[in-house]
Protein backbone atom coordinates (compact mmCIF):
# COMPACT_ATOMS: atom_id res chain seq x y z
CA UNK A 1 -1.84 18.98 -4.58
CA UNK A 2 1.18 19.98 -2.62
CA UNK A 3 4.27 18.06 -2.97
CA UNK A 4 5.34 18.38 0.44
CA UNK A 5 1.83 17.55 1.93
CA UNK A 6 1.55 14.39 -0.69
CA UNK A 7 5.20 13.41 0.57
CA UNK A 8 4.17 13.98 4.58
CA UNK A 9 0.98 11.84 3.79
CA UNK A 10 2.76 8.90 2.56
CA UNK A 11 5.63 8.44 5.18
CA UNK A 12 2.70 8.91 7.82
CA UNK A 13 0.66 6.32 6.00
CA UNK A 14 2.03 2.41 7.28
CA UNK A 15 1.95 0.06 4.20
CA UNK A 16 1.41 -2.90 6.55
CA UNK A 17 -1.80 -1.77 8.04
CA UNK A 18 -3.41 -0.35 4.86
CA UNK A 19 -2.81 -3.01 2.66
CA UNK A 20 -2.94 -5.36 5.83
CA UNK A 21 -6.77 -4.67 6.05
CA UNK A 22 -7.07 -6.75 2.39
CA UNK A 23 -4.06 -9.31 2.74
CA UNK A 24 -3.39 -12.02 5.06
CA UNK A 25 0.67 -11.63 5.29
CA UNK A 26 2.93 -14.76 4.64
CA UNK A 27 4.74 -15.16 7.54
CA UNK A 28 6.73 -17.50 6.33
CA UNK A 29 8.10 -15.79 3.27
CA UNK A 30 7.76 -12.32 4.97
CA UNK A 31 11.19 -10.57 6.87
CA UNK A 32 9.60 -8.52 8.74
CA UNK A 33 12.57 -7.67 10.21
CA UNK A 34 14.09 -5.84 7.37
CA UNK A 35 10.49 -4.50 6.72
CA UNK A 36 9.75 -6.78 3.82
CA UNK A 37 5.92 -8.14 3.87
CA UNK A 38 4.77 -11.08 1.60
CA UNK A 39 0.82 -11.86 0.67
CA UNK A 40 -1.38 -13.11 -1.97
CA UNK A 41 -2.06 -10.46 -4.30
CA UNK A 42 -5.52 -8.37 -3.74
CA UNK A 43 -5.67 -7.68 -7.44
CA UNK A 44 -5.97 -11.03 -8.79
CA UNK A 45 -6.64 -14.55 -7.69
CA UNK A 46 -3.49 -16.89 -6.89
CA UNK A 47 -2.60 -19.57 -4.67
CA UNK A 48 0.96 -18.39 -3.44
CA UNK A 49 2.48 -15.02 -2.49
CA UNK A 50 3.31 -12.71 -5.62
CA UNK A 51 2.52 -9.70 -3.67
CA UNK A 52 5.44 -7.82 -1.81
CA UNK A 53 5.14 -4.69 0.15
CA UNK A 54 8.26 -2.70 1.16
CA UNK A 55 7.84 -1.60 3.98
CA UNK A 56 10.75 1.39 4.33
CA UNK A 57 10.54 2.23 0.55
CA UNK A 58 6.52 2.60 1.22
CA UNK A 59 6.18 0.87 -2.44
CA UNK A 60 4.72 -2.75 -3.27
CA UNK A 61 4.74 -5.03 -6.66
CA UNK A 62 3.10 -8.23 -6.92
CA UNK A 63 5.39 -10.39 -9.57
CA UNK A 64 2.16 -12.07 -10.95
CA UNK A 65 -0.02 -8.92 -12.03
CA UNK A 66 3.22 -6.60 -12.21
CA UNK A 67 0.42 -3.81 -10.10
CA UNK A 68 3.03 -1.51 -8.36
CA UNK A 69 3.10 1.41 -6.36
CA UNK A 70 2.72 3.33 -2.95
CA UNK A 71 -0.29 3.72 -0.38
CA UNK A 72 -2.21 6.10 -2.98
CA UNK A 73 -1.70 3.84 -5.84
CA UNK A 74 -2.96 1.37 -3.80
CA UNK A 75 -6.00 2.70 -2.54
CA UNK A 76 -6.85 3.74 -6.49
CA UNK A 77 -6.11 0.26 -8.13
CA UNK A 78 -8.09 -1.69 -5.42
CA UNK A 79 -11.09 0.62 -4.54
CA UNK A 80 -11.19 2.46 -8.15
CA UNK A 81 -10.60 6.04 -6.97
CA UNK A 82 -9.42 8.65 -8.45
CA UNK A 83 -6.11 10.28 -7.51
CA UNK A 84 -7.65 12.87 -4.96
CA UNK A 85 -9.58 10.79 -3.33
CA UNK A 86 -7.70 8.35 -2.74
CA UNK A 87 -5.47 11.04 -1.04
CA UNK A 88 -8.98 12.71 1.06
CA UNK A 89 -9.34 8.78 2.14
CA UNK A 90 -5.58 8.27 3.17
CA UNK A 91 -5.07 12.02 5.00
CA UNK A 92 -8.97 10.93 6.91
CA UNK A 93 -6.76 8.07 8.13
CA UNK A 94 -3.85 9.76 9.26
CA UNK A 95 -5.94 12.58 10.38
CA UNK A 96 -3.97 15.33 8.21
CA UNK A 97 -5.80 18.01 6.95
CA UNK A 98 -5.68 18.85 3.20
CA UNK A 99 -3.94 21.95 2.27
């Protein structure tokens, strides 16, 4: 895959609304402000918010499972997809085409 292309796809890709389609955000621990986004984690069971999404950096951890990484990552850890297509799935979304 092309560098540029994979580097294009995840600044078009917003953290918040992918990951926002599995999470209910914390509000109260979130800054949304400074683009810092709180949530249960979707990769294991919990009762409080482990799960943090960077918003600017386009990279979350969650501090319980120590799962980390960026909107492809993402998409492979919580739907089991391999690297490419998880990035087919993400450019469909952002309506890129693939190089």
């Amino acid at each position: 895959m092309d560098r540029n292309f994979l580097d294009q796809l995840r600044q078009q890709t917003s953290l918040r609304d992918l990951i926002g389609r599995y999470v209910q955000w914390d509000r109260k621990k979130s800054e949304e402000g400074r683009g810092i986004l709180w949530a249960c984690c979707p990769f294991h069971q919990e009762k409080s918010a482990s799960f943090k999404v960077d918003v600017g950096r386009g990279q979350y951890y969650c501090f319980g499972c120590h799962k980390k990484g960026d909107a492809i990552s993402f998409l492979q850890d919580r739907d089991g997809l391999g690297f490419v297509e998880a990035v087919r799935q993400l450019a469909d979304m952002a309506g890129l085409a693939i190089p």
